[in-house]
C-alpha atoms as a PDB file:
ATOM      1  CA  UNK A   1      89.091   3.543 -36.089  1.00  0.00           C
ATOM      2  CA  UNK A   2      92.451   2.463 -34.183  1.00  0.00           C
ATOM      3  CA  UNK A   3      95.173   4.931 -35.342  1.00  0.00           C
ATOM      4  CA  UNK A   4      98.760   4.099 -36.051  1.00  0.00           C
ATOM      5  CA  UNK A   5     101.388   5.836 -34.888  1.00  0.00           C
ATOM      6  CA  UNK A   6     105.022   6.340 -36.424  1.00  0.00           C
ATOM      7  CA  UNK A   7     108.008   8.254 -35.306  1.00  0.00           C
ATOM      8  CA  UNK A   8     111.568   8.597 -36.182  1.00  0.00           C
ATOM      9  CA  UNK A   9     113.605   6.433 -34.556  1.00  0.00           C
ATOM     10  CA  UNK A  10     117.238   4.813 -36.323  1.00  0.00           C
ATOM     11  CA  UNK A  11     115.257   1.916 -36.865  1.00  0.00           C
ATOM     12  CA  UNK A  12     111.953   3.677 -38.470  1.00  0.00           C
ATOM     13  CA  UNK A  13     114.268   5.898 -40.904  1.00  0.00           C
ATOM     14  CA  UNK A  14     115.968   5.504 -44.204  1.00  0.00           C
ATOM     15  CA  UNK A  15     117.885   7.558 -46.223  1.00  0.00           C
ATOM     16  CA  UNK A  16     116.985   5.556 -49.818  1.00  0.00           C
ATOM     17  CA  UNK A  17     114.484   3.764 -51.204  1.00  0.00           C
ATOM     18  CA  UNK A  18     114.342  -0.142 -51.671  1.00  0.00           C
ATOM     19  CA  UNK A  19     112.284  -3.354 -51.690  1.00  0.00           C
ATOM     20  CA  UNK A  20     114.427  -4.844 -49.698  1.00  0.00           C
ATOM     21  CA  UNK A  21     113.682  -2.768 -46.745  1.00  0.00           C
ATOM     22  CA  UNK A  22     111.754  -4.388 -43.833  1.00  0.00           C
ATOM     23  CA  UNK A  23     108.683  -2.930 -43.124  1.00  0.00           C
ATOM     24  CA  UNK A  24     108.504  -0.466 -39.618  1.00  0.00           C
ATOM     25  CA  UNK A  25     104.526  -0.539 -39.669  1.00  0.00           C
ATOM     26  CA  UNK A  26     102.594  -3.285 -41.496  1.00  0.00           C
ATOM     27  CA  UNK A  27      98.567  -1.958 -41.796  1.00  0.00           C
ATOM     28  CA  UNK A  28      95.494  -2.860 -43.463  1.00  0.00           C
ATOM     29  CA  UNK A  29      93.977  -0.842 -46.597  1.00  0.00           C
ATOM     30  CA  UNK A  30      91.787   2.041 -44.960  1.00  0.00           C
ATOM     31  CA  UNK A  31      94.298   2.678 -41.844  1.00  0.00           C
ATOM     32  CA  UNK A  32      94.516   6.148 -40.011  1.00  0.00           C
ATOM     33  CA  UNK A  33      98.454   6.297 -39.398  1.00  0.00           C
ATOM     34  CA  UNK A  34      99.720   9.589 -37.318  1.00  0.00           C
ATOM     35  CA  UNK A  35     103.518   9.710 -39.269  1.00  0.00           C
ATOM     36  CA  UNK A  36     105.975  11.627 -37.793  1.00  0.00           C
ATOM     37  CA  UNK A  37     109.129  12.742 -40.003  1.00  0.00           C
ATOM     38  CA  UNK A  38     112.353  15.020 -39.400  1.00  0.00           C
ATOM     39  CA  UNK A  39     113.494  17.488 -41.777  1.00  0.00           C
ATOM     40  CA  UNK A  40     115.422  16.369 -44.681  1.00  0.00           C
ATOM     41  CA  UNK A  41     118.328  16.427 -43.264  1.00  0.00           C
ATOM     42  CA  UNK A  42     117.301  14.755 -40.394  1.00  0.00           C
ATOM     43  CA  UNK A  43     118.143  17.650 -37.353  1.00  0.00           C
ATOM     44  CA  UNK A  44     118.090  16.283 -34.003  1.00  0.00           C
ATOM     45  CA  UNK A  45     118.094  20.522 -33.272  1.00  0.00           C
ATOM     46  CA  UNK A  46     117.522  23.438 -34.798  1.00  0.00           C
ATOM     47  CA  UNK A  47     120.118  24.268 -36.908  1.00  0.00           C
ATOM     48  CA  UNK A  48     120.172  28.087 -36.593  1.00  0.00           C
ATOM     49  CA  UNK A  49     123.702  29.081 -38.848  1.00  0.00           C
ATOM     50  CA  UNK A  50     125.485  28.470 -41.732  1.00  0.00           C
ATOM     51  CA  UNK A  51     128.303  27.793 -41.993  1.00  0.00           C
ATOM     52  CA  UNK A  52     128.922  26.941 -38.737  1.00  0.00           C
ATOM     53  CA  UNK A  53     128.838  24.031 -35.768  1.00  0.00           C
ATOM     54  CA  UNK A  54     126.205  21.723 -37.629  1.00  0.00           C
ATOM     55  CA  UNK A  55     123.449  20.353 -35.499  1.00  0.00           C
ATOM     56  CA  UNK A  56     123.969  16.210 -35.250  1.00  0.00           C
ATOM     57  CA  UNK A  57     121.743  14.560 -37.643  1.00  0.00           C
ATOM     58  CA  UNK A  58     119.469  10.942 -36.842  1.00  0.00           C
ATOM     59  CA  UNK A  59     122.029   9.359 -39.976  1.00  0.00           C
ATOM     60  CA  UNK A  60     125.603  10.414 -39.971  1.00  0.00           C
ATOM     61  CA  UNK A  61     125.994  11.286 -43.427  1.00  0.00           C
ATOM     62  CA  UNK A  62     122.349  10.926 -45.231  1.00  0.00           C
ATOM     63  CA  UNK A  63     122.697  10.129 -48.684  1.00  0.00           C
ATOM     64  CA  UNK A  64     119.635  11.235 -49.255  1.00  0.00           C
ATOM     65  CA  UNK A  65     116.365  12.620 -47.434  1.00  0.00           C
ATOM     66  CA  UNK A  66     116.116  11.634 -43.833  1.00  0.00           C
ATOM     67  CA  UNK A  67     112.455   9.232 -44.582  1.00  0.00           C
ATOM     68  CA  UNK A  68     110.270   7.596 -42.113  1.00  0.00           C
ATOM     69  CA  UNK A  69     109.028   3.863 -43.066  1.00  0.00           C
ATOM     70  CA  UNK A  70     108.483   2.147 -45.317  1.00  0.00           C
ATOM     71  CA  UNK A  71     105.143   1.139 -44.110  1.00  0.00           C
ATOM     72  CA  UNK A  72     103.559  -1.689 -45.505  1.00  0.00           C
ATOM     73  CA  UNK A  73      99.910  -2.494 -46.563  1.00  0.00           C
ATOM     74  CA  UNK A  74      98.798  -5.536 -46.403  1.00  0.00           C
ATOM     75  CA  UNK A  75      97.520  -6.589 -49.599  1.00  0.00           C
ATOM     76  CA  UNK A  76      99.027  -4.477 -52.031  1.00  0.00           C
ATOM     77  CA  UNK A  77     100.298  -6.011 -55.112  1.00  0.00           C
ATOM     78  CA  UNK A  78     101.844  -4.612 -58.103  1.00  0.00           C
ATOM     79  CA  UNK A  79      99.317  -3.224 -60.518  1.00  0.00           C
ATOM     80  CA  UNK A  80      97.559  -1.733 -57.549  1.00  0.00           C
ATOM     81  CA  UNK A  81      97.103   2.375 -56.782  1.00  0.00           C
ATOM     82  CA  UNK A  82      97.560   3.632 -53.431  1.00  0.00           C
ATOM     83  CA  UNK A  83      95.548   5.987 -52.131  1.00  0.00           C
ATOM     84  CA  UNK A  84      97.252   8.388 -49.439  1.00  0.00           C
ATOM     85  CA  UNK A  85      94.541  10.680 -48.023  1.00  0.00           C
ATOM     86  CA  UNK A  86      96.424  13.917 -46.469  1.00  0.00           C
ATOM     87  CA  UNK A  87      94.188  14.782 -43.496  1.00  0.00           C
ATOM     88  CA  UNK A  88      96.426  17.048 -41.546  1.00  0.00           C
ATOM     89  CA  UNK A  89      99.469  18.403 -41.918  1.00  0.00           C
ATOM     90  CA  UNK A  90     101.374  20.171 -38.725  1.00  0.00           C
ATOM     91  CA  UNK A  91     105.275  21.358 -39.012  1.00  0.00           C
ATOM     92  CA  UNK A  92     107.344  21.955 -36.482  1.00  0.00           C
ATOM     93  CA  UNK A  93     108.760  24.563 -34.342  1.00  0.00           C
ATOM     94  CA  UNK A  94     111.338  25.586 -36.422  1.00  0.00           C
ATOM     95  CA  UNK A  95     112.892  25.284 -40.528  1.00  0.00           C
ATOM     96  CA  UNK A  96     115.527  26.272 -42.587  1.00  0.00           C
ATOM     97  CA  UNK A  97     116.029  27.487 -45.892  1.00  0.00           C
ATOM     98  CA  UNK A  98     119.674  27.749 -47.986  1.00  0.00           C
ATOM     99  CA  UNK A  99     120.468  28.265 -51.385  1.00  0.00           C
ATOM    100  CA  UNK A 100     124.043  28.516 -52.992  1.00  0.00           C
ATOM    101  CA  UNK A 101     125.683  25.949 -51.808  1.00  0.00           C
ATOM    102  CA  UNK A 102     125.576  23.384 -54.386  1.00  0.00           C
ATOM    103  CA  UNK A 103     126.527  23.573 -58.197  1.00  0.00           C
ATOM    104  CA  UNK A 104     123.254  22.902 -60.169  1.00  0.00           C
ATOM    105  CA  UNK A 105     122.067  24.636 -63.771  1.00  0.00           C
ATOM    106  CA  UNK A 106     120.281  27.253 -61.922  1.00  0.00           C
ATOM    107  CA  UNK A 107     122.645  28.332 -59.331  1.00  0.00           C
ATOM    108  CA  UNK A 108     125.440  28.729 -62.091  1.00  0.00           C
ATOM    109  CA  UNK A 109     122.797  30.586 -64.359  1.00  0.00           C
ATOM    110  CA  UNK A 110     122.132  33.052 -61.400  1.00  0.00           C
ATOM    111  CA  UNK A 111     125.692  33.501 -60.713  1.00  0.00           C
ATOM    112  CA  UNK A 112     125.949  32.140 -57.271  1.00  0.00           C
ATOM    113  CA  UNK A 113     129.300  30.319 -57.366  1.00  0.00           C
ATOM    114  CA  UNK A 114     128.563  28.300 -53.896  1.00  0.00           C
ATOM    115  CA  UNK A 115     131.233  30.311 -51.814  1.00  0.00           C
ATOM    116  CA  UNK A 116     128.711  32.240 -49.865  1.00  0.00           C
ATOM    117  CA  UNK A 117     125.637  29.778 -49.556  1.00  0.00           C
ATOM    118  CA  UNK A 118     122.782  31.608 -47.557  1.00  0.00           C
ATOM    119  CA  UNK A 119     120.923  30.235 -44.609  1.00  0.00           C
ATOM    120  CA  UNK A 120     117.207  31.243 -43.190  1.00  0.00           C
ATOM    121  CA  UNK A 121     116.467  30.062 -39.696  1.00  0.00           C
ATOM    122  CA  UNK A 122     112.982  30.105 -39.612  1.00  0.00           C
ATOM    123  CA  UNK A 123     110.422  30.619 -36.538  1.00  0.00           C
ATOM    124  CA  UNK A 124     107.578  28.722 -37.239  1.00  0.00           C
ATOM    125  CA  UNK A 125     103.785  29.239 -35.247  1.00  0.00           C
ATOM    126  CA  UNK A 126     101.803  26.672 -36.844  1.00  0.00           C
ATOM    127  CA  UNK A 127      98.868  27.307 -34.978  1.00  0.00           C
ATOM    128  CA  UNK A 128      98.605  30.790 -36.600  1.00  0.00           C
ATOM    129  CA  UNK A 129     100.182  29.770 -40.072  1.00  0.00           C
ATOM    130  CA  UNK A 130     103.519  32.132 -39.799  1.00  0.00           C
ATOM    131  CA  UNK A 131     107.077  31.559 -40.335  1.00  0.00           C
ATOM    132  CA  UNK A 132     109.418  34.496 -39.493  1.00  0.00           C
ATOM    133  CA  UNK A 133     112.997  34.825 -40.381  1.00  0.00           C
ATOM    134  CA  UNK A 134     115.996  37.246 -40.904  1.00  0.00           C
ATOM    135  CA  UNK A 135     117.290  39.780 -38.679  1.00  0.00           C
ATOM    136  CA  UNK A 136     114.589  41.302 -35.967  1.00  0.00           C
ATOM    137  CA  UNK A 137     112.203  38.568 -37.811  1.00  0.00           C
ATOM    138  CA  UNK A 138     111.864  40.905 -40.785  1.00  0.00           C
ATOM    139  CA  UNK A 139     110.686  37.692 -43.536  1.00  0.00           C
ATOM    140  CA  UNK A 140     107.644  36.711 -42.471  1.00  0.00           C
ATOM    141  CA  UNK A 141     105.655  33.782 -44.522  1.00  0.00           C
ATOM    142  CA  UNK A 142     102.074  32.417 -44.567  1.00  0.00           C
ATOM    143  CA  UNK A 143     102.544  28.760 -43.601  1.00  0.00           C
ATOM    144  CA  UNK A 144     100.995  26.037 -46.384  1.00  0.00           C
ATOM    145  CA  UNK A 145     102.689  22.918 -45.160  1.00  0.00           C
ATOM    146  CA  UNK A 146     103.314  19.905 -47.660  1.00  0.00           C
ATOM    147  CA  UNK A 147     105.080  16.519 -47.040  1.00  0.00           C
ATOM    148  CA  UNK A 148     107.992  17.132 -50.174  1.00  0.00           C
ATOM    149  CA  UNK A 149     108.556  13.213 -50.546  1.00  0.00           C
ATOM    150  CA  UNK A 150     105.895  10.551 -50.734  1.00  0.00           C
ATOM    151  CA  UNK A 151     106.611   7.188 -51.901  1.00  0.00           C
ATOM    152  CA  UNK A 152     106.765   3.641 -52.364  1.00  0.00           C
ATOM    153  CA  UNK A 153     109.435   1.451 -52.881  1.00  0.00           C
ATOM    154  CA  UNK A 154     110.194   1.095 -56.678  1.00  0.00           C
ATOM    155  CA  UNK A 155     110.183  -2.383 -58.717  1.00  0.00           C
ATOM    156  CA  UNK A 156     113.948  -2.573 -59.365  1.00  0.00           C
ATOM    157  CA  UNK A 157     116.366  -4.363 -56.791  1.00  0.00           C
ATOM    158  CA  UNK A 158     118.787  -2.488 -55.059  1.00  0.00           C
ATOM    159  CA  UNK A 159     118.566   0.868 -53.183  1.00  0.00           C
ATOM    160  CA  UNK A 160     117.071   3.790 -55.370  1.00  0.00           C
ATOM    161  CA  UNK A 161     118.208   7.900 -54.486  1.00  0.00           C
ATOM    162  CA  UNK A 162     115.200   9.978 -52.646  1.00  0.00           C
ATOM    163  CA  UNK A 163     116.725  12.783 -54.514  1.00  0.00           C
ATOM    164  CA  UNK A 164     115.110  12.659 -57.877  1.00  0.00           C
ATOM    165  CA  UNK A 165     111.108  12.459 -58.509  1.00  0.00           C
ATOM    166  CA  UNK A 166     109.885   8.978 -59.927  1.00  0.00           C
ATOM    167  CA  UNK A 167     106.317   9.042 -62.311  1.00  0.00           C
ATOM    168  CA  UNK A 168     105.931   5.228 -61.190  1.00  0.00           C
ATOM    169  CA  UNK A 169     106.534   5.476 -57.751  1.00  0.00           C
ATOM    170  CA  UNK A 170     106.292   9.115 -56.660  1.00  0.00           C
ATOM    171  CA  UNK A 171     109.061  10.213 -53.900  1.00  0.00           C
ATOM    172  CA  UNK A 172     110.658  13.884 -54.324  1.00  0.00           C
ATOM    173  CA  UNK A 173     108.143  15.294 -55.788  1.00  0.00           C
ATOM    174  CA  UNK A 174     107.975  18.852 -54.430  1.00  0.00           C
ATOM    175  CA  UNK A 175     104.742  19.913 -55.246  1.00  0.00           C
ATOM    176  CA  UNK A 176     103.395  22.961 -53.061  1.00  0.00           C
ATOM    177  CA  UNK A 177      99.704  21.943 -54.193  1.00  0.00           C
ATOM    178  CA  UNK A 178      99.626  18.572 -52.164  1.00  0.00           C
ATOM    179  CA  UNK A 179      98.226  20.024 -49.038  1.00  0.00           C
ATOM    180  CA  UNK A 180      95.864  18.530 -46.336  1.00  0.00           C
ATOM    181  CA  UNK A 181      92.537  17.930 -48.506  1.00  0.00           C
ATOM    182  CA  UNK A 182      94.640  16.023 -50.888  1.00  0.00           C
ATOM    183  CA  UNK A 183      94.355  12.078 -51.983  1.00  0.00           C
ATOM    184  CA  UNK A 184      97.852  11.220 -53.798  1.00  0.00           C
ATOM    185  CA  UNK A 185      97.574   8.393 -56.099  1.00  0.00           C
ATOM    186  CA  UNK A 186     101.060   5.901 -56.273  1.00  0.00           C
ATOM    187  CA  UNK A 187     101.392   3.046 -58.494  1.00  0.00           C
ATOM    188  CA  UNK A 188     102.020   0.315 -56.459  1.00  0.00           C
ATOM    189  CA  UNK A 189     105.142  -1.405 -57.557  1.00  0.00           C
ATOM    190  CA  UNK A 190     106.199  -4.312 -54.780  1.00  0.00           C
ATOM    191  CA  UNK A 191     104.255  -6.519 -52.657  1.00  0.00           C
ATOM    192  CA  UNK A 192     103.213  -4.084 -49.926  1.00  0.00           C
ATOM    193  CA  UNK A 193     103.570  -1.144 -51.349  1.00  0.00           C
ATOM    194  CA  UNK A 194     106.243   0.314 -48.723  1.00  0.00           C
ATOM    195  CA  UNK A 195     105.280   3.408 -48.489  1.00  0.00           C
ATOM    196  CA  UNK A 196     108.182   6.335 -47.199  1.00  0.00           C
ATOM    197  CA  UNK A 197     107.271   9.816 -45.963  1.00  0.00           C
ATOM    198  CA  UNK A 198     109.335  12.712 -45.363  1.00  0.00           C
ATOM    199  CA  UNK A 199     111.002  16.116 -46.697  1.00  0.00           C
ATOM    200  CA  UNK A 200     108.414  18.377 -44.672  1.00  0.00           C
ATOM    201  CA  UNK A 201     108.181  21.991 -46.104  1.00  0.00           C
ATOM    202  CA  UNK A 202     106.115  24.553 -43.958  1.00  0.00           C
ATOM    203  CA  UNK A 203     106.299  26.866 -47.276  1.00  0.00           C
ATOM    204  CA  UNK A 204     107.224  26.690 -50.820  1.00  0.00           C
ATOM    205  CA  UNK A 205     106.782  28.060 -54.250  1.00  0.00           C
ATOM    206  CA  UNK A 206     106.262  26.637 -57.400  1.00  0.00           C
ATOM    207  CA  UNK A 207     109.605  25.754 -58.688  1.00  0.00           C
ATOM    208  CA  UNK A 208     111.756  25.171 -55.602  1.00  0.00           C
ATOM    209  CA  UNK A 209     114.357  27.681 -57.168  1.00  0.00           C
ATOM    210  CA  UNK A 210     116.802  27.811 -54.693  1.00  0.00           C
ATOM    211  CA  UNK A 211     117.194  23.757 -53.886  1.00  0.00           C
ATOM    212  CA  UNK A 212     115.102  23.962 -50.795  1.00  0.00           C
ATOM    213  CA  UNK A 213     111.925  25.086 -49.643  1.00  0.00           C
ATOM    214  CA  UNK A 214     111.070  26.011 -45.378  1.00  0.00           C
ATOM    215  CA  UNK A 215     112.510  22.619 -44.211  1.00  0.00           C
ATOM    216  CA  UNK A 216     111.085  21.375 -40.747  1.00  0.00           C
ATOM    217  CA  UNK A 217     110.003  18.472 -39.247  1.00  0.00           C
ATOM    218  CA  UNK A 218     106.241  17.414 -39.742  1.00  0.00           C
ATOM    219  CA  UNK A 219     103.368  15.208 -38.523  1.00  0.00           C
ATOM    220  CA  UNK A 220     101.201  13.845 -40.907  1.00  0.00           C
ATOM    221  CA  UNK A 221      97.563  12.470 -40.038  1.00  0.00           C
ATOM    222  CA  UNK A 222      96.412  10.395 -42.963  1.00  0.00           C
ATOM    223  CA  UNK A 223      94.841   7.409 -43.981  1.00  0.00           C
ATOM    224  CA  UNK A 224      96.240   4.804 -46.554  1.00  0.00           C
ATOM    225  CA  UNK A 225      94.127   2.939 -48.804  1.00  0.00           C
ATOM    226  CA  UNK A 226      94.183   0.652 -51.943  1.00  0.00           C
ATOM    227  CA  UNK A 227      91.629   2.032 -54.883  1.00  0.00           C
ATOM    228  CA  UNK A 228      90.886   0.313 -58.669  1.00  0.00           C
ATOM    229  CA  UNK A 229      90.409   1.372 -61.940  1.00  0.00           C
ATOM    230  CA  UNK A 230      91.714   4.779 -61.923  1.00  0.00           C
ATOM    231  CA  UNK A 231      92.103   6.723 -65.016  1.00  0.00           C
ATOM    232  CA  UNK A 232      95.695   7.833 -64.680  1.00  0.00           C
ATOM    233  CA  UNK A 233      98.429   4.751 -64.497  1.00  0.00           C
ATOM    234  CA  UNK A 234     101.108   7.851 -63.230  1.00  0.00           C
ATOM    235  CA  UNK A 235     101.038   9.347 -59.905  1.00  0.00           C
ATOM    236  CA  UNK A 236      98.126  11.871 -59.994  1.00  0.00           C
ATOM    237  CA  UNK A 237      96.403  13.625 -57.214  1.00  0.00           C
ATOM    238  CA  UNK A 238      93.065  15.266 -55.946  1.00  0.00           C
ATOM    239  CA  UNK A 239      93.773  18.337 -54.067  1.00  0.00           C
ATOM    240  CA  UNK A 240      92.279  21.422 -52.897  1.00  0.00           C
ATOM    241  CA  UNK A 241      93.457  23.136 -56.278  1.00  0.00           C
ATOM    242  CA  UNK A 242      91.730  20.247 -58.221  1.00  0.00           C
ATOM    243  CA  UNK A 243      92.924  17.514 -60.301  1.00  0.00           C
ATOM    244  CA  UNK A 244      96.638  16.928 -61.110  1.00  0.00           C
ATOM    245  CA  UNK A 245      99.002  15.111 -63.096  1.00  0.00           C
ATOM    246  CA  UNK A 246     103.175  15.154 -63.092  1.00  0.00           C
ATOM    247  CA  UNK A 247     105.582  14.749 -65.576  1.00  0.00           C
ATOM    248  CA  UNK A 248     109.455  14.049 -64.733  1.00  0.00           C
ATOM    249  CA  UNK A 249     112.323  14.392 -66.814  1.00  0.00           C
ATOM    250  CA  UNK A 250     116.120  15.680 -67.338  1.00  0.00           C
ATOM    251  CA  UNK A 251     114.209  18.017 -70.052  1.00  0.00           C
ATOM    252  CA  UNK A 252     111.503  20.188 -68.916  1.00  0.00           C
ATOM    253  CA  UNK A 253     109.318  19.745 -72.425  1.00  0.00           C
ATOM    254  CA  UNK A 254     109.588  15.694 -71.543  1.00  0.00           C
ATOM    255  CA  UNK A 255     108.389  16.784 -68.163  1.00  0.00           C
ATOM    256  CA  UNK A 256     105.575  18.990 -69.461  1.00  0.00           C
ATOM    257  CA  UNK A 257     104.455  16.594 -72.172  1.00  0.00           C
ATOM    258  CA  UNK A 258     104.049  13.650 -69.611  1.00  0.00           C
ATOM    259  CA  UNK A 259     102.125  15.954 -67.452  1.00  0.00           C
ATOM    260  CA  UNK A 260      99.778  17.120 -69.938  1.00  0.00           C
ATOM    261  CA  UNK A 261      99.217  13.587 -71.693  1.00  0.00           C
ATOM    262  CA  UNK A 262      98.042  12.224 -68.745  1.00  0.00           C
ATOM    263  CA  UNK A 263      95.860  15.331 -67.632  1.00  0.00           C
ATOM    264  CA  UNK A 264      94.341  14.698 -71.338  1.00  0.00           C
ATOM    265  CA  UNK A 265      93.685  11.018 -70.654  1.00  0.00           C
ATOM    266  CA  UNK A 266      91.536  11.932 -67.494  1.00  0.00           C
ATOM    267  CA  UNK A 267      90.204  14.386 -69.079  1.00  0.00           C
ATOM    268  CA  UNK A 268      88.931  11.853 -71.617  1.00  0.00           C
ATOM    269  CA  UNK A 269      87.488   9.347 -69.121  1.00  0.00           C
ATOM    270  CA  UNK A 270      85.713  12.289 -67.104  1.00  0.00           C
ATOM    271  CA  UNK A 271      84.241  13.554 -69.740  1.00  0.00           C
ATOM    272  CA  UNK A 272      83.614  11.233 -72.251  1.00  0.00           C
ATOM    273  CA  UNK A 273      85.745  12.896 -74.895  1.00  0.00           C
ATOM    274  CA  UNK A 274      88.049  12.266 -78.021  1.00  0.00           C
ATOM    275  CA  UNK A 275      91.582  13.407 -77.587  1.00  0.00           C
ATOM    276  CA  UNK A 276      91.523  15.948 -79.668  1.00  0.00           C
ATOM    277  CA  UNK A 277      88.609  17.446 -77.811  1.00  0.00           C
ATOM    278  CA  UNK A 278      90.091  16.794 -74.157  1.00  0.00           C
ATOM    279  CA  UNK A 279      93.297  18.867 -75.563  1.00  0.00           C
ATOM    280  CA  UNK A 280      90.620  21.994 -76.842  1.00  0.00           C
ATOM    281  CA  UNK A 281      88.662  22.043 -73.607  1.00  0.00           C
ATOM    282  CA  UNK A 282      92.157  21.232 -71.665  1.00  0.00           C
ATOM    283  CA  UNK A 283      93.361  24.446 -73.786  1.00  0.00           C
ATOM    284  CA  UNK A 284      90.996  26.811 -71.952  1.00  0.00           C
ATOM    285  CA  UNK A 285      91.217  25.802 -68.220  1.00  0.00           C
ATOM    286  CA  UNK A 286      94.448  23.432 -67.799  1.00  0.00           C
ATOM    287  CA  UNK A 287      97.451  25.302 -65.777  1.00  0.00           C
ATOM    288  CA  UNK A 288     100.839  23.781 -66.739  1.00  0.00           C
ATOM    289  CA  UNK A 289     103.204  25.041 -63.583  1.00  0.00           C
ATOM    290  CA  UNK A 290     107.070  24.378 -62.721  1.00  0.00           C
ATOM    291  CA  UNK A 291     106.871  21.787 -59.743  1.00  0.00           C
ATOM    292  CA  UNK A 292     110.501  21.717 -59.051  1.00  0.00           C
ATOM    293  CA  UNK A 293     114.000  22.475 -61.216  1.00  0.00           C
ATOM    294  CA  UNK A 294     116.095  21.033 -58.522  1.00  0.00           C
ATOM    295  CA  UNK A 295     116.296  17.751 -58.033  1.00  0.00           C
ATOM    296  CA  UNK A 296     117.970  16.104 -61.179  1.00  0.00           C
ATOM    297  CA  UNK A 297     115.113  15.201 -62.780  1.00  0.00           C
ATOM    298  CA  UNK A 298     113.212  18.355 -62.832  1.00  0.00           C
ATOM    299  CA  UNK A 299     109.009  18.421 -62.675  1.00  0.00           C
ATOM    300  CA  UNK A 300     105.557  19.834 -64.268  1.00  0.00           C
ATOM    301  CA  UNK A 301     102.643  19.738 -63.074  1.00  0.00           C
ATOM    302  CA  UNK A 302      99.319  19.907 -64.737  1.00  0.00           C
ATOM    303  CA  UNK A 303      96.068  21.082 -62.463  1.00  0.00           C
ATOM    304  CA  UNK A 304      92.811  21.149 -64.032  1.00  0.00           C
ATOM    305  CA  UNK A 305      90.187  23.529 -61.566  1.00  0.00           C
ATOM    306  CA  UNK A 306      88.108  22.235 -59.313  1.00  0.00           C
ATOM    307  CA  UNK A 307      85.202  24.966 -61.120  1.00  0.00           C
ATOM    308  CA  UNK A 308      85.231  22.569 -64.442  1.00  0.00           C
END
């Protein structure tokens, strides 16, 4: 199987989404691509303080996360599900991690007013799974690396904000449980699909508290195929952890009640079930967990087990 290979580039990046972006890779359903992305924020070197000199960055002023793509596949039409198999999953060298330098709900909750934001320079081994940080490398973090935003280009004209999480067409979504194993599952919503990758966290936990997670650069080994008649019209995904579902919204009940309707759904088709009865079993086994309060639109997740 020939593999593609992507890297960032000013011509293989973008800062929003749009289906008006030209594609940087056009492949057929079933592809191997090797994707390389840079942090969010797009470092051309590690950034190391804060404040302080700031590193330059591949786009002078990002609106958004620094993405690489979109990638097309030939083919894909709307109504279609993509199929983006997560084979491997390698950061980089180096991350950071900051908190309190923005004013969101949280931040003001905690009491961090934003005139002292923190900043973690991170070591990062990935061949023996650590990140160190802090003074004499005294945080030290087991390494479970996750590509932050996978997308595709949504149906609406115009350029679209990487910031907040999308149920129709994926993109921030944040969710530490999307590791190599995994097979994410994106409504296609534009000829093509265009498919952007990016936002590479060596580490996270549930819930993304303080706006950012170990930022780093990341390659991604994966292959990108088109798949019918799946139970779940929403993102969804088949991970390590098991089955899951995401819910989106301003309001975290919106978010959770998306997330569990469409775990009870599958649940239905898998095991030939009324709803009712997919909500009892669902009851005993279903974990509802905080994906992300961070990002505008803040996220659930709902994993059912691999054991059921």
């Amino acid at each position: 199987m020939t593999t593609h290979r992507l890297g960032p580039s000013a011509e293989t990046t973008r800062d929003v989404f749009s289906r008006d972006h030209p594609p940087v890779l056009t492949v057929d359903p079933g592809a191997a691509v090797t994707v390389r992305s840079l942090d969010a924020r797009g470092f051309l070197a590690p950034q190391l303080t804060f404040p302080g000199p700031e590193r330059p960055t591949l786009i002078a002023g990002g609106r958004g996360h620094c993405l690489t793509g979109p990638i097309e596949v030939r083919g894909a039409e709307p109504g279609d599900m993509l199929a983006l198999q997560l084979c491997s999953l390698r950061p980089d060298s180096w991350g950071w991690t900051a908190a309190g330098g923005r004013d969101t709900p949280v931040e003001r909750r905690l009491g961090v007013d934003g005139s002292q934001p923190a900043w973690l320079a991170w070591e990062l081994d990935p061949d023996a799974g650590v990140g160190r940080a802090g003074a004499a490398n005294a945080f030290t973090r087991t390494l479970r690396p996750f590509l932050g935003v996978m997308g595709v280009a949504p149906a609406e004209p115009g350029e679209h904000s990487t910031i907040p999480p999308r149920a129709g067409s994926g993109g921030n979504i944040d969710c530490r449980e999307l590791v190599a194993g995994t097979t994410l599952f994106l409504p296609v919503a534009v000829p093509g699909a265009l498919l952007y990758l990016g936002d590479g966290h060596a580490a996270q936990g549930d819930g993304e508290v303080g706006g950012t997670a170990i930022e780093c650069g990341m390659t991604t080994e994966a292959v990108i195929g088109l798949v019918p008649g799946r139970p779940v019209g929403t993102i969804h995904a088949e991970a390590p952890a098991g089955r899951i579902t995401f819910g989106f919204g301003a309001d975290l009940n919106v978010a959770m009640g998306d997330a569990l309707d469409a775990m009870v759904s599958w649940m239905q088709a898998l095991f030939g079930l009324g709803r009712a009865a997919a909500l009892a079993l669902a009851s005993t086994c279903v974990d509802l967990r905080i994906t992300q309060v961070v990002n505008q639109t803040w996220g659930v997740h709902a994993v059912l087990p691999k054991q059921l």
